[in-house]
PDB file of N, CA and C in Angstrom:
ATOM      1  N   UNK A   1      77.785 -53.570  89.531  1.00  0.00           N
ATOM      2  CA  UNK A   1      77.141 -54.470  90.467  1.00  0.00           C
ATOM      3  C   UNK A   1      77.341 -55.905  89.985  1.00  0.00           C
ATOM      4  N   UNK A   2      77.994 -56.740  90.704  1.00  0.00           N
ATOM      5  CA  UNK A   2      77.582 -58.353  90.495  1.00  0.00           C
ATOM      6  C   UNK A   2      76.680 -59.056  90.711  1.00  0.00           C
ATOM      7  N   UNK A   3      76.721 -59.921  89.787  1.00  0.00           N
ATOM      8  CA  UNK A   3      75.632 -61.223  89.647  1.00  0.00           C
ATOM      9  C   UNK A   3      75.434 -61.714  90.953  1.00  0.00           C
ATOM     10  N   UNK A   4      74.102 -62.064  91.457  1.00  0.00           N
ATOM     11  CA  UNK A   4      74.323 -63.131  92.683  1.00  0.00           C
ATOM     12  C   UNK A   4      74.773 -64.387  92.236  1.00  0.00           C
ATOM     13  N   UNK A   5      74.907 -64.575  93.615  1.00  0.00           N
ATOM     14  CA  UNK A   5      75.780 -65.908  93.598  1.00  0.00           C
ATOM     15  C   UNK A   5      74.783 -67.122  93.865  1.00  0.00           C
ATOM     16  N   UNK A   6      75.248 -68.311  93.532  1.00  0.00           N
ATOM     17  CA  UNK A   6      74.431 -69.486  93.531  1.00  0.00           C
ATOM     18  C   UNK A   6      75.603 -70.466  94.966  1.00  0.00           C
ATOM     19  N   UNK A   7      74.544 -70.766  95.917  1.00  0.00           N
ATOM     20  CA  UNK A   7      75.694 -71.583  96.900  1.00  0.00           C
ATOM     21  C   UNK A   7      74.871 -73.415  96.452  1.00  0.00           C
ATOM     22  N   UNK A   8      75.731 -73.739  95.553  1.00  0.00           N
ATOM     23  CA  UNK A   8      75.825 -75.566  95.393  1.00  0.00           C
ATOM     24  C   UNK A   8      75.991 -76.498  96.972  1.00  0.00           C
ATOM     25  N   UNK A   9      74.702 -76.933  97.241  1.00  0.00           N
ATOM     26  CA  UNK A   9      75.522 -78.179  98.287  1.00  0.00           C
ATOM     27  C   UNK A   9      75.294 -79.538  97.464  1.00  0.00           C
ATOM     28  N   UNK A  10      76.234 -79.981  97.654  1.00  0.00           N
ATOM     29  CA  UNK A  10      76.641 -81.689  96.944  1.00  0.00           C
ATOM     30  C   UNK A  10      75.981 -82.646  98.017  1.00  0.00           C
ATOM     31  N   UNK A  11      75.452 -83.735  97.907  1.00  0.00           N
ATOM     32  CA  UNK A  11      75.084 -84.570  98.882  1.00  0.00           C
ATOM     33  C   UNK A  11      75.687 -85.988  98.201  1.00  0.00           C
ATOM     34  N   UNK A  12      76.057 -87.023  99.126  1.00  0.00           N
ATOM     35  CA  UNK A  12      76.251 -88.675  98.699  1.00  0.00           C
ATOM     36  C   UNK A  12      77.106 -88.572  97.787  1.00  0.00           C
ATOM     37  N   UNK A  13      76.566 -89.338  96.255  1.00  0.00           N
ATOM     38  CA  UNK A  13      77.383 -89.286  95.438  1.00  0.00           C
ATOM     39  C   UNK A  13      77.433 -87.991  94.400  1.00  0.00           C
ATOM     40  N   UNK A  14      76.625 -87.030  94.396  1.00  0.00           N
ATOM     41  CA  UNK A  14      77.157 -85.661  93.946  1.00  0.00           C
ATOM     42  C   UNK A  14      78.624 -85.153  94.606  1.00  0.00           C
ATOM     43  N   UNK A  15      78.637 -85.095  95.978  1.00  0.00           N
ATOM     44  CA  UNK A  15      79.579 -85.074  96.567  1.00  0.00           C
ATOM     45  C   UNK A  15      80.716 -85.544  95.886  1.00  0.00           C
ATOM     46  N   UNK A  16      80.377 -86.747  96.225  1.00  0.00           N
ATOM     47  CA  UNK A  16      81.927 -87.708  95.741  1.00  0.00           C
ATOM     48  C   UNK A  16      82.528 -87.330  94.053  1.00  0.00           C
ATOM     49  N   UNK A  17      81.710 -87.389  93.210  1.00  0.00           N
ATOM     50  CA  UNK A  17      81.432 -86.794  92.314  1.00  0.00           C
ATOM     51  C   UNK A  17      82.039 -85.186  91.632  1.00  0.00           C
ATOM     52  N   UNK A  18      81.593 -84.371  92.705  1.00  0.00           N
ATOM     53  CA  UNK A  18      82.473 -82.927  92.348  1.00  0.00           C
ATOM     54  C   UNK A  18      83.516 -83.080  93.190  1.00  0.00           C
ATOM     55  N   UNK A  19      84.054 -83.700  94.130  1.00  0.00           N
ATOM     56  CA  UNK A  19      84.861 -83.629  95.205  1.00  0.00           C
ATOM     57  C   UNK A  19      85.100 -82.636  95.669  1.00  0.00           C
ATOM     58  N   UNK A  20      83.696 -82.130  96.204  1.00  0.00           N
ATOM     59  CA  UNK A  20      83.546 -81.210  97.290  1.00  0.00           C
ATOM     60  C   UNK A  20      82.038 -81.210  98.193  1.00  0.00           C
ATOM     61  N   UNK A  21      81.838 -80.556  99.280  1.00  0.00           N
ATOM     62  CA  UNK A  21      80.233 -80.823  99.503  1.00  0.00           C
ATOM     63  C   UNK A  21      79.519 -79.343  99.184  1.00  0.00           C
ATOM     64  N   UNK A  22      80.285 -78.385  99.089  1.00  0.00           N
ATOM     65  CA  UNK A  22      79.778 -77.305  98.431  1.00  0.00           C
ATOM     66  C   UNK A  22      80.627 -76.415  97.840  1.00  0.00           C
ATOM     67  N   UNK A  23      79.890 -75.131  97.160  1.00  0.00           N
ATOM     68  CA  UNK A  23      81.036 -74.485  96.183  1.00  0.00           C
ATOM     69  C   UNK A  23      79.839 -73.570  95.963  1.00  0.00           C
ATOM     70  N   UNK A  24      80.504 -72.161  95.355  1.00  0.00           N
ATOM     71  CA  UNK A  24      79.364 -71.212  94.663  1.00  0.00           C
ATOM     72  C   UNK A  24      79.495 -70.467  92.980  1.00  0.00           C
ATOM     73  N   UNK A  25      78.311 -70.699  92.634  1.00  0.00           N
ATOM     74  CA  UNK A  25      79.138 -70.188  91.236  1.00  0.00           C
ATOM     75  C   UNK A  25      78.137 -68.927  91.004  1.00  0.00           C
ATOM     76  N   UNK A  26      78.316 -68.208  89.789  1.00  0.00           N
ATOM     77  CA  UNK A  26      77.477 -66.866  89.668  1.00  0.00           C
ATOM     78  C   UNK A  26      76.584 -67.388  89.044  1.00  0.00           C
ATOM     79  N   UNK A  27      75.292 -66.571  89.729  1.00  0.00           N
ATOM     80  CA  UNK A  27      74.017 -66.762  88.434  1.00  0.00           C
ATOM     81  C   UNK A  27      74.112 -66.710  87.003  1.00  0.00           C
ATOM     82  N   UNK A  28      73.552 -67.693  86.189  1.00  0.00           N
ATOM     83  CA  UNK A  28      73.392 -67.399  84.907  1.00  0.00           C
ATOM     84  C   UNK A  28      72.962 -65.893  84.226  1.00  0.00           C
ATOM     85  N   UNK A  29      71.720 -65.994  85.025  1.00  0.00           N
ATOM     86  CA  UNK A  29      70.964 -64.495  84.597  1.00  0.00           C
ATOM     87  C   UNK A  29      70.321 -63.902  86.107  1.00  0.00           C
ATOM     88  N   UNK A  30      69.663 -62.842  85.907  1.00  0.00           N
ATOM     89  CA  UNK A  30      68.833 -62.295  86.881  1.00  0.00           C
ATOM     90  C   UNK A  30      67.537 -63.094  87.217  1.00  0.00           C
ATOM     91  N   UNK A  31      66.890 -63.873  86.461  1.00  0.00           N
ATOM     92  CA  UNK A  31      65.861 -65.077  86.185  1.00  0.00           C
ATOM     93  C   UNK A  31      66.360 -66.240  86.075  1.00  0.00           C
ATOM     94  N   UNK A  32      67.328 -67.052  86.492  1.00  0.00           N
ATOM     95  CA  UNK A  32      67.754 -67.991  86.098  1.00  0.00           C
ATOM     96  C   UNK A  32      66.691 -69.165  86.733  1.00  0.00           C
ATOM     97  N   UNK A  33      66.703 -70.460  85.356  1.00  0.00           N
ATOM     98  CA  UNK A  33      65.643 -71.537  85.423  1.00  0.00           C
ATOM     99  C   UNK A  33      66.932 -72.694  86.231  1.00  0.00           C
ATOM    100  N   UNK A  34      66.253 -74.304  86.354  1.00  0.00           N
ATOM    101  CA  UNK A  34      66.817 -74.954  86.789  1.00  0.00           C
ATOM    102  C   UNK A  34      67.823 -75.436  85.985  1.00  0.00           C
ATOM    103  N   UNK A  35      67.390 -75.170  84.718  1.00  0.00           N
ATOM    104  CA  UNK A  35      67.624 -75.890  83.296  1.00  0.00           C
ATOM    105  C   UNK A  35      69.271 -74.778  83.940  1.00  0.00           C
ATOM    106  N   UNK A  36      69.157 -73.394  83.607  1.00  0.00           N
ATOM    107  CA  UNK A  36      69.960 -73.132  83.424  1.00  0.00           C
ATOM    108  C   UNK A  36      71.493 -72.520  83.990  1.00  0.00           C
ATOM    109  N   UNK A  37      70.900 -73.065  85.446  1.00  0.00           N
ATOM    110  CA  UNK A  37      71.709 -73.166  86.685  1.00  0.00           C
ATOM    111  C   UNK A  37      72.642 -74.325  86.414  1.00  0.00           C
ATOM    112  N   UNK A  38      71.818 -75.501  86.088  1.00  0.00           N
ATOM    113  CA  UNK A  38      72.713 -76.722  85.754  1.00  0.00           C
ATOM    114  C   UNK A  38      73.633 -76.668  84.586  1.00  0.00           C
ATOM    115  N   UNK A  39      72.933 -76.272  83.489  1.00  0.00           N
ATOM    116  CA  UNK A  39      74.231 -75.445  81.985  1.00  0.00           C
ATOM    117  C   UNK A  39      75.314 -75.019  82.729  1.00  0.00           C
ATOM    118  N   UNK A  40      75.575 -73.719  83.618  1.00  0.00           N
ATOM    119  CA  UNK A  40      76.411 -73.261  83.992  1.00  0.00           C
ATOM    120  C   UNK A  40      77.219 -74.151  84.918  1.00  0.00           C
ATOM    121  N   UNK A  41      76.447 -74.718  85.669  1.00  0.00           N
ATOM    122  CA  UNK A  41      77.093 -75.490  86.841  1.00  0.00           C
ATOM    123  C   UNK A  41      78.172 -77.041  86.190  1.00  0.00           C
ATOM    124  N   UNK A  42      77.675 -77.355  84.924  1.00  0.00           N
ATOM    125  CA  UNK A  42      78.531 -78.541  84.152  1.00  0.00           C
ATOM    126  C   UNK A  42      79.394 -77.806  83.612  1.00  0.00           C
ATOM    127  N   UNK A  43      78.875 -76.347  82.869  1.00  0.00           N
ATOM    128  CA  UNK A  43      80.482 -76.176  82.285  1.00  0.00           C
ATOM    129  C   UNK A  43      81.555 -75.634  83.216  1.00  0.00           C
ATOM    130  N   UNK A  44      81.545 -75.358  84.595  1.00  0.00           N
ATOM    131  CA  UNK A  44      82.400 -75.127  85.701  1.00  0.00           C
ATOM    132  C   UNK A  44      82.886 -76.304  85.958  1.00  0.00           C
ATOM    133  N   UNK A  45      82.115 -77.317  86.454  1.00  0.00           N
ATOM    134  CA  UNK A  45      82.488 -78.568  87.066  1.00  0.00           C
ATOM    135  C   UNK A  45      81.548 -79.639  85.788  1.00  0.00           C
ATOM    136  N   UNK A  46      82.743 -80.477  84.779  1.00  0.00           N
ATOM    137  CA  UNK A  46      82.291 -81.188  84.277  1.00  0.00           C
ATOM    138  C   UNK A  46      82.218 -82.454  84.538  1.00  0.00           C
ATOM    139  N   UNK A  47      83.020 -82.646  85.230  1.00  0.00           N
ATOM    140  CA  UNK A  47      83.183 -83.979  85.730  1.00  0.00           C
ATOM    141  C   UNK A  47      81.312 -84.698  87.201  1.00  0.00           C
ATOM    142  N   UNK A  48      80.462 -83.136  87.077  1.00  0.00           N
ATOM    143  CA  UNK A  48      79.704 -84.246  87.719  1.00  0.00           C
ATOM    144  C   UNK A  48      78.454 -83.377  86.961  1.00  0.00           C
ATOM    145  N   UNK A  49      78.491 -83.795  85.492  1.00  0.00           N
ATOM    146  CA  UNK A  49      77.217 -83.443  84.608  1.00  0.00           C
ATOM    147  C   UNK A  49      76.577 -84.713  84.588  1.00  0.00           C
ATOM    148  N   UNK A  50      77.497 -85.564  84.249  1.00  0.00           N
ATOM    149  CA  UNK A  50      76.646 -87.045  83.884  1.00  0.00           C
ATOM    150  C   UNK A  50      75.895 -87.653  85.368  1.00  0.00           C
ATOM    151  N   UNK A  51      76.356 -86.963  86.223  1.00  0.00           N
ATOM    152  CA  UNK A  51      75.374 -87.239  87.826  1.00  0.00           C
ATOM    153  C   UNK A  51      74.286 -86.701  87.783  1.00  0.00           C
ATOM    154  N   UNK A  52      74.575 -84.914  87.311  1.00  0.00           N
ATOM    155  CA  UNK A  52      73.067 -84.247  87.214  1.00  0.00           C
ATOM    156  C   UNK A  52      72.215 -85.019  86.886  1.00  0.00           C
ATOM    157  N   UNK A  53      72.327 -85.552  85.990  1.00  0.00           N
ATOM    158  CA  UNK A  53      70.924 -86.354  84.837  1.00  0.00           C
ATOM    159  C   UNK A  53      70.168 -87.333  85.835  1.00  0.00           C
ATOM    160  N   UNK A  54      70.657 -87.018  87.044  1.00  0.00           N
ATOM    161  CA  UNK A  54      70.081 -88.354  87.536  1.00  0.00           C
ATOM    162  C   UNK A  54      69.762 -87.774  88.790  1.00  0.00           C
ATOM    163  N   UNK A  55      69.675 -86.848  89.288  1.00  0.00           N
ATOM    164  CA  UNK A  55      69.626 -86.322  90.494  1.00  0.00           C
ATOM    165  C   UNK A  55      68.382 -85.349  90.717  1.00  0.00           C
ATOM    166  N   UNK A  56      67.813 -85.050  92.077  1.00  0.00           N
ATOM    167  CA  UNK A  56      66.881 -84.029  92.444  1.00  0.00           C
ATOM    168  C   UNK A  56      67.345 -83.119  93.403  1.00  0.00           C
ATOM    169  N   UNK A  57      66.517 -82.295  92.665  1.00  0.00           N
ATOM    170  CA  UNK A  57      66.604 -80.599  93.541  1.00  0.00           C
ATOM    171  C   UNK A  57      66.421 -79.832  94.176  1.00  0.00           C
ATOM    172  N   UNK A  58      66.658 -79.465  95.012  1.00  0.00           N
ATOM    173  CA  UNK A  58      66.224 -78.353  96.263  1.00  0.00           C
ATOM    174  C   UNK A  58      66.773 -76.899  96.182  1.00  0.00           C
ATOM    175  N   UNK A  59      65.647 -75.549  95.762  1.00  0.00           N
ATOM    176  CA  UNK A  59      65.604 -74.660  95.297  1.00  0.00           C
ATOM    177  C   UNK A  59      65.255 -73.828  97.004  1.00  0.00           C
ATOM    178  N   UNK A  60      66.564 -73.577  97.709  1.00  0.00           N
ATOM    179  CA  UNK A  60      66.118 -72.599  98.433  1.00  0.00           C
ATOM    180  C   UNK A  60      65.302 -74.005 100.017  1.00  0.00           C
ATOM    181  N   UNK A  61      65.430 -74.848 100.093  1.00  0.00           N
ATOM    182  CA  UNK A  61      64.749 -75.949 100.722  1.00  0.00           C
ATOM    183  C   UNK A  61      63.499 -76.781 100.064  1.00  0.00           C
ATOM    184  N   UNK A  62      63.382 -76.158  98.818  1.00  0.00           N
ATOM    185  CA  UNK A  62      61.683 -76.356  98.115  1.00  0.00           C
ATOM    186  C   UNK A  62      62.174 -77.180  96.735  1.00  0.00           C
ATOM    187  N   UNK A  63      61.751 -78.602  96.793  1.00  0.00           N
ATOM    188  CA  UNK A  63      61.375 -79.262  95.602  1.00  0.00           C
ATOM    189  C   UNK A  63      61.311 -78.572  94.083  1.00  0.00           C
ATOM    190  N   UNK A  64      62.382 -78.665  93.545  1.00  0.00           N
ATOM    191  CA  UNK A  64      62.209 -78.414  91.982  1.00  0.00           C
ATOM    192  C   UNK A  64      61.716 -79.680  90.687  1.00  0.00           C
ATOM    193  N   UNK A  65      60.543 -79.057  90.689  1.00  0.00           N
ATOM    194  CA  UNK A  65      60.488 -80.218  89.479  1.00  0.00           C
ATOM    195  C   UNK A  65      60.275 -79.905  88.090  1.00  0.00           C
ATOM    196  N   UNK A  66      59.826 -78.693  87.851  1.00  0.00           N
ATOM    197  CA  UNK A  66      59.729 -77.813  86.128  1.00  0.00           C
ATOM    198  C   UNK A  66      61.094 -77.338  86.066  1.00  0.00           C
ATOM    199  N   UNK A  67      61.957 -77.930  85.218  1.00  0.00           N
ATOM    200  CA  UNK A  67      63.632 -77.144  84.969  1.00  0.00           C
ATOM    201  C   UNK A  67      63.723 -75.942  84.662  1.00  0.00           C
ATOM    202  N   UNK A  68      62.338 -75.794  83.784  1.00  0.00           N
ATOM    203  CA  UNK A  68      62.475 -74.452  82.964  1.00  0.00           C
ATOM    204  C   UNK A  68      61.499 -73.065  83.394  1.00  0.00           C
ATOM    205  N   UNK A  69      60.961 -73.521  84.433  1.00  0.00           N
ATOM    206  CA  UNK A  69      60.476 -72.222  85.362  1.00  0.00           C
ATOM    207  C   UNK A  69      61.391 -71.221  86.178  1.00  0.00           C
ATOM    208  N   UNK A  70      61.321 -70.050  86.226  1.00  0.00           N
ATOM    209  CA  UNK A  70      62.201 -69.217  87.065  1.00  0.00           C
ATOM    210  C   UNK A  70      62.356 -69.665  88.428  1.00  0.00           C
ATOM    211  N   UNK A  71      63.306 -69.322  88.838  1.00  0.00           N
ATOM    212  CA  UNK A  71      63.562 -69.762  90.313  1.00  0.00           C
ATOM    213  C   UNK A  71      63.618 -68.338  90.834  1.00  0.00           C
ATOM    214  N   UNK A  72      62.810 -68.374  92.246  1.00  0.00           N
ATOM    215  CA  UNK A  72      62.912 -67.025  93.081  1.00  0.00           C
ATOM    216  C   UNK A  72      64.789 -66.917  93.368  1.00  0.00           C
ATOM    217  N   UNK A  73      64.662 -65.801  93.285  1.00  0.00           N
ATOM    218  CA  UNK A  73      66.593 -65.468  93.415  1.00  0.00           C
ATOM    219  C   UNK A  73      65.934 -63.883  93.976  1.00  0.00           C
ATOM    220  N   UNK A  74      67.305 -64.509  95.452  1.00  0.00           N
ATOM    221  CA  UNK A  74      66.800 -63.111  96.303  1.00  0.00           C
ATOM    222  C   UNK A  74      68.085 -62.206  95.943  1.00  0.00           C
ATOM    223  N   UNK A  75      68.180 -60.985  96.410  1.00  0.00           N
ATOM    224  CA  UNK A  75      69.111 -59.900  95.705  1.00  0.00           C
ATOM    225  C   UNK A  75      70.369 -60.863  96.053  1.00  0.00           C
ATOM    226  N   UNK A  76      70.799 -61.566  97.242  1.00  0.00           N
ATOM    227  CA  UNK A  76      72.360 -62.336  97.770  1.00  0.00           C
ATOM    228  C   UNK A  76      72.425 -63.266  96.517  1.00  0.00           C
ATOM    229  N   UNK A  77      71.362 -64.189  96.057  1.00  0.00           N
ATOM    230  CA  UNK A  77      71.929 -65.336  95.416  1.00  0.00           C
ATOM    231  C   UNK A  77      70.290 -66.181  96.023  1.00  0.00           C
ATOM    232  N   UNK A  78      71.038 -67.386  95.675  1.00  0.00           N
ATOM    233  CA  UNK A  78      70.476 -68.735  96.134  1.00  0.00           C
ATOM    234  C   UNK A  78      70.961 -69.843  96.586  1.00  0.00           C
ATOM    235  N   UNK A  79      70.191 -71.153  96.872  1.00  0.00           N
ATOM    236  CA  UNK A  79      71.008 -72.126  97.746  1.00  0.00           C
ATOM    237  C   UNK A  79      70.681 -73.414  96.517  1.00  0.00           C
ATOM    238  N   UNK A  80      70.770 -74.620  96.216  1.00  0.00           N
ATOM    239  CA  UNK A  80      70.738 -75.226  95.035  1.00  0.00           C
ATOM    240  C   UNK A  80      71.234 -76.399  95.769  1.00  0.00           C
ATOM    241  N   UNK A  81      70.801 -77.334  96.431  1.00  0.00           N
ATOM    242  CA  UNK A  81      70.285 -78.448  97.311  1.00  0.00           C
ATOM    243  C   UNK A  81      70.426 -79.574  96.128  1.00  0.00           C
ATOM    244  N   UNK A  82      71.685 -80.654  95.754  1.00  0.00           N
ATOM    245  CA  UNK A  82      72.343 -81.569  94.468  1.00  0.00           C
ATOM    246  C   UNK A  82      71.768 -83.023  95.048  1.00  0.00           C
ATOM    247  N   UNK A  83      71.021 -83.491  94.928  1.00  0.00           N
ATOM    248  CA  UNK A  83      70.535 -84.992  95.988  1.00  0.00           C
ATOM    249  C   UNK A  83      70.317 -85.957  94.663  1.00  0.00           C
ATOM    250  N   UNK A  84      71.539 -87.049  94.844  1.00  0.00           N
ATOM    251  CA  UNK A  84      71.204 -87.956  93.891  1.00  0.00           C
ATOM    252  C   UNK A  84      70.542 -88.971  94.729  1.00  0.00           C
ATOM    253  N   UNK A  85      70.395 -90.120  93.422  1.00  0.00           N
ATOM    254  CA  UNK A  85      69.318 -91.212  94.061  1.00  0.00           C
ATOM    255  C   UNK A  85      69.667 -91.883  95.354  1.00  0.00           C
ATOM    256  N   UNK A  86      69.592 -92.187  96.182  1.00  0.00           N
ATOM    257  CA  UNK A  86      69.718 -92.805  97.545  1.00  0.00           C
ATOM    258  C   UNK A  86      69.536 -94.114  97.872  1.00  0.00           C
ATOM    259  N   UNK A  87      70.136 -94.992  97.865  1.00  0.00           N
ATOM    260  CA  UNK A  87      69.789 -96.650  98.359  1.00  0.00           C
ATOM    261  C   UNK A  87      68.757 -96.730  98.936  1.00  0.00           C
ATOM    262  N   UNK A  88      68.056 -97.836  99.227  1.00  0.00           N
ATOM    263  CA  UNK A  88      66.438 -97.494  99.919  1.00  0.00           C
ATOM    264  C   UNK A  88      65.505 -96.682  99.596  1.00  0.00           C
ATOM    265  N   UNK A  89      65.480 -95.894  99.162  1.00  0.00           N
ATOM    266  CA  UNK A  89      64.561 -95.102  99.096  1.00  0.00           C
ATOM    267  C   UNK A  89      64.985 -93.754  98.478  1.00  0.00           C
TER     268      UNK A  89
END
């Protein structure tokens, strides 16, 4: 049986950044935290780690703000919503 899958959407400059607006990579674990979605997700695509550090998250449509809490992961996978800072606001 395989890992679910994680579906990445890129927004603004995440986007520009991975040069793509989405992509999917495999779960870390069966429990995977935010912390460790992002580990996996820089060593795939390194070129937009130094964006992570600066960006917020959308877990499924829902605000992530503890990195290191489990994220609900349904048997398919999950969705992982990349929103860096935004002009204005």
């Amino acid at each position: 049986m395989s890992a679910p899958t994680i579906s990445i959407r890129y927004f603004a400059g995440a986007a520009s950044a991975a040069g793509r607006d989405e992509e999917r990579i495999e779960s870390p674990s069966p429990a995977p935290t935010l912390d460790s979605v992002l580990e996996r997700l820089a060593a795939v695509r390194p070129e937009v780690a130094e964006v992570l550090t600066r960006c917020s998250f959308l877990w499924s449509g829902v605000a992530v703000r503890d990195h290191s809490a489990p994220l609900p992961l349904a048997p398919e996978g999950g969705t992982l919503d990349v929103l860096p800072p935004f002009a204005g606001g």
